[in-house]
Structure formats: structure tokens, C-alpha cells
Protein backbone atom coordinates (compact mmCIF):
# COMPACT_ATOMS: atom_id res chain seq x y z
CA UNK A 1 82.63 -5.65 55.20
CA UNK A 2 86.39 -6.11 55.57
CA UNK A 3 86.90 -4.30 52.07
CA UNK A 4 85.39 -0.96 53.53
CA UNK A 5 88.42 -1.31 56.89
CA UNK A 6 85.86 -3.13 59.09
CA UNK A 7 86.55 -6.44 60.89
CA UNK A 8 84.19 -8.40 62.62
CA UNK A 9 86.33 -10.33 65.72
CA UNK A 10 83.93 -12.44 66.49
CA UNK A 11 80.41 -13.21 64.94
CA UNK A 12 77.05 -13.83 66.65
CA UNK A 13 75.06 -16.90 65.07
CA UNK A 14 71.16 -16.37 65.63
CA UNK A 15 68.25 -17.94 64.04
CA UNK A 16 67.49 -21.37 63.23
CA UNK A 17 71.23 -22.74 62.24
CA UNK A 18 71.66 -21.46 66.04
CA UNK A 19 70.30 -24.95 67.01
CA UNK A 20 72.72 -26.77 65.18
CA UNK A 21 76.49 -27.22 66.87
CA UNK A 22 77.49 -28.79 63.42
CA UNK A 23 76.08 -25.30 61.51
CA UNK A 24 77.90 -22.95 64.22
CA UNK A 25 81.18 -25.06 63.12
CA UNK A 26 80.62 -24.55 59.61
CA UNK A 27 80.35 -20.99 59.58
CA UNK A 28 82.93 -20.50 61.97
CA UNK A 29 85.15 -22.10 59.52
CA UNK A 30 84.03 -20.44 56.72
CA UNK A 31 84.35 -16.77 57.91
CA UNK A 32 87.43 -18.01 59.62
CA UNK A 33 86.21 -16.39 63.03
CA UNK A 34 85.07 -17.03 66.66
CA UNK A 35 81.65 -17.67 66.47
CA UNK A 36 79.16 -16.98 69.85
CA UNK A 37 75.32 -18.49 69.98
CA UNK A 38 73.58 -16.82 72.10
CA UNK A 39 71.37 -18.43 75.01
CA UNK A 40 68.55 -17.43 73.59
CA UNK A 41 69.24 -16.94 69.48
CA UNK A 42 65.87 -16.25 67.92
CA UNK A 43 65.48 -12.63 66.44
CA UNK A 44 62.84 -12.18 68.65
CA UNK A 45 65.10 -11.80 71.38
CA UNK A 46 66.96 -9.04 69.72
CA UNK A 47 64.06 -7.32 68.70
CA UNK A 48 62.78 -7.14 72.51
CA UNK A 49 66.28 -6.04 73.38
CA UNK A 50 66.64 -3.06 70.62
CA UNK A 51 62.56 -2.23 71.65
CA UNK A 52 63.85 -1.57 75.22
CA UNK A 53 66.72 0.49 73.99
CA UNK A 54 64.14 2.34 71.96
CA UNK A 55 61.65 3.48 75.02
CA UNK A 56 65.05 3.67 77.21
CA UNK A 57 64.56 0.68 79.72
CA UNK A 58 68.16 -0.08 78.16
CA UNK A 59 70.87 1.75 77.84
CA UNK A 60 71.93 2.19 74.23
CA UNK A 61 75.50 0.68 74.25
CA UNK A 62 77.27 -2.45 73.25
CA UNK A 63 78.60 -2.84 77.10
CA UNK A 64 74.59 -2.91 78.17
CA UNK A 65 73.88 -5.09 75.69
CA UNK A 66 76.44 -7.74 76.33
CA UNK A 67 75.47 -7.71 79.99
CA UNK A 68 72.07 -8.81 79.17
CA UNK A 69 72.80 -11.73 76.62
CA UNK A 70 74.49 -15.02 77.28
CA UNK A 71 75.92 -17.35 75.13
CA UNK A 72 75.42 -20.72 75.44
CA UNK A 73 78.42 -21.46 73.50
CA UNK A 74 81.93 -20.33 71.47
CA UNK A 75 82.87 -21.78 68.64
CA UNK A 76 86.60 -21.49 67.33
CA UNK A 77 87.15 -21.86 63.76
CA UNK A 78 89.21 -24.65 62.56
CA UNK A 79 92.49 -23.33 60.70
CA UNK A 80 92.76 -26.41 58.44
CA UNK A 81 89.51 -26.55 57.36
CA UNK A 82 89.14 -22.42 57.01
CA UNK A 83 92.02 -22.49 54.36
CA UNK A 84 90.14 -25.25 52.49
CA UNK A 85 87.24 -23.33 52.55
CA UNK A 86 89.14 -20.09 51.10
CA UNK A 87 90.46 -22.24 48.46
CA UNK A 88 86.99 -23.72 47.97
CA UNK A 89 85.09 -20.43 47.46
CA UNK A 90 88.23 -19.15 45.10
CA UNK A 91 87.37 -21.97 42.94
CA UNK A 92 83.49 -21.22 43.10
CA UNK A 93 83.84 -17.91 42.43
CA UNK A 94 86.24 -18.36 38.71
CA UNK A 95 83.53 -21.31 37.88
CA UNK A 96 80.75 -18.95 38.70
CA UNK A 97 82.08 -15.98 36.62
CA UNK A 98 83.00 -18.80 33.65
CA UNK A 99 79.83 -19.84 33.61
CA UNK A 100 77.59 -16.77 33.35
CA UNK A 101 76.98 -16.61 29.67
CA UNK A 102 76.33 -20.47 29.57
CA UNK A 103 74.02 -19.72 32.20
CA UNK A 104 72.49 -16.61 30.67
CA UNK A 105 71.61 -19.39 27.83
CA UNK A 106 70.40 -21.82 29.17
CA UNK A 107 68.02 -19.31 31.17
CA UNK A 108 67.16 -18.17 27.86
CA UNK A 109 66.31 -21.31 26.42
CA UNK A 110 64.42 -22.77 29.63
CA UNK A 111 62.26 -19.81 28.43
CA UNK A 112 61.61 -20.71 25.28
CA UNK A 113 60.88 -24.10 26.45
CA UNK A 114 57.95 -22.45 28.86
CA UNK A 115 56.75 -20.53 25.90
CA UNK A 116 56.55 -23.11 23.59
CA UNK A 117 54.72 -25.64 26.13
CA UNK A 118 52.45 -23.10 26.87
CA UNK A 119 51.25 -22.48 22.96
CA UNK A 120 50.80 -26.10 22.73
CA UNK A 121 48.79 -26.80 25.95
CA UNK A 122 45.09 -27.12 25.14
């Protein structure tokens, strides 16, 4: 998102890691930004809320939508740990791109493996 000029200033956790303080921390961390879970985070919520927008019960703007959800609570990302994170993912991402033809492989043989099991199966 931030490579087509858009930032995100704060980020909205919904869904089932909504439950978990620990999970809110962790992505907080990892995105590096303020993280708000709502009151209410299931999708259902937000489906209800874009449905009224639909039939026009509510207005269609971000001001009418923030008055009508609450947040039961921020989350602040921890600078430390957000660095360590960054450095983290670097790291994943050079192993990940080292290891795509040993991985392309080992698919390969895994496949042979199926193939061969199968022809001998009675």
C-alpha cells in the first residue's frame, strides 16, 4: 500500500485475533502502527454498517462511520520490537527468495513420491 503513496495512520484489527490483546500487540509491532479494536470486531458488524450505508440509514462518510463504532482499545506499537521485526522479515524475505529453486525441487520430488506410492498401492 505504502509503495503506491498511501499510508495507513492507524490500522483497525477485526476478526478473531481481535480477542487477543497479545495478537493486537503483535501486529501493531509488525506494521509499526497504532492499532484500534473495535468494540464490537466481527465482520459482521461492518457488514451491517456498509448495508445501512447502502439503503441510506447511514451516511456514506468516514466521519459517520467513526461516530457509530467504538473501540474498546489502542494499541501503540513498540519501537524496539518494530525494528526487530523489520530486520526479521528482511532476513525472511533473502531466505525465501534463496530458497525457491530448492523448494521448486523438493515440490517436485514430493510428487514423484505421490506418484510412485500410488502405482504401488494395491
Amino acid at each position: 500500500m505504502e509503495a503506491t503513496g498511501h499510508v495507513a495512520e492507524e490500522i483497525r484489527l477485526i476478526g478473531q485475533g481481535a480477542r487477543s490483546d497479545l495478537w493486537a500487540q503483535i501486529v501493531a509491532n509488525v506494521l509499526n502502527r497504532p492499532l484500534a479494536v473495535p468494540e464490537e470486531p466481527e465482520a459482521s458488524f461492518g457488514i451491517a454498517l456498509i448495508t445501512a450505508m447502502g439503503v441510506g440509514v447511514v451516511e456514506r462518510s468516514a466521519s459517520a462511520v467513526e461516530s457509530l463504532v467504538r473501540y474498546r482499545t489502542k494499541v501503540d506499537p513498540q519501537p524496539n520490537l518494530a525494528v526487530a521485526y523489520a530486520e526479521l522479515f528482511s532476513i525472511y524475505r533473502d531466505a525465501d527468495a534463496a530458497l525457491q529453486k530448492i523448494s521448486g525441487r523438493l515440490g517436485a520430488f514430493e510428487q514423484r513420491q505421490i506418484q510412485r506410492s500410488a502405482r504401488l498401492a494395491p
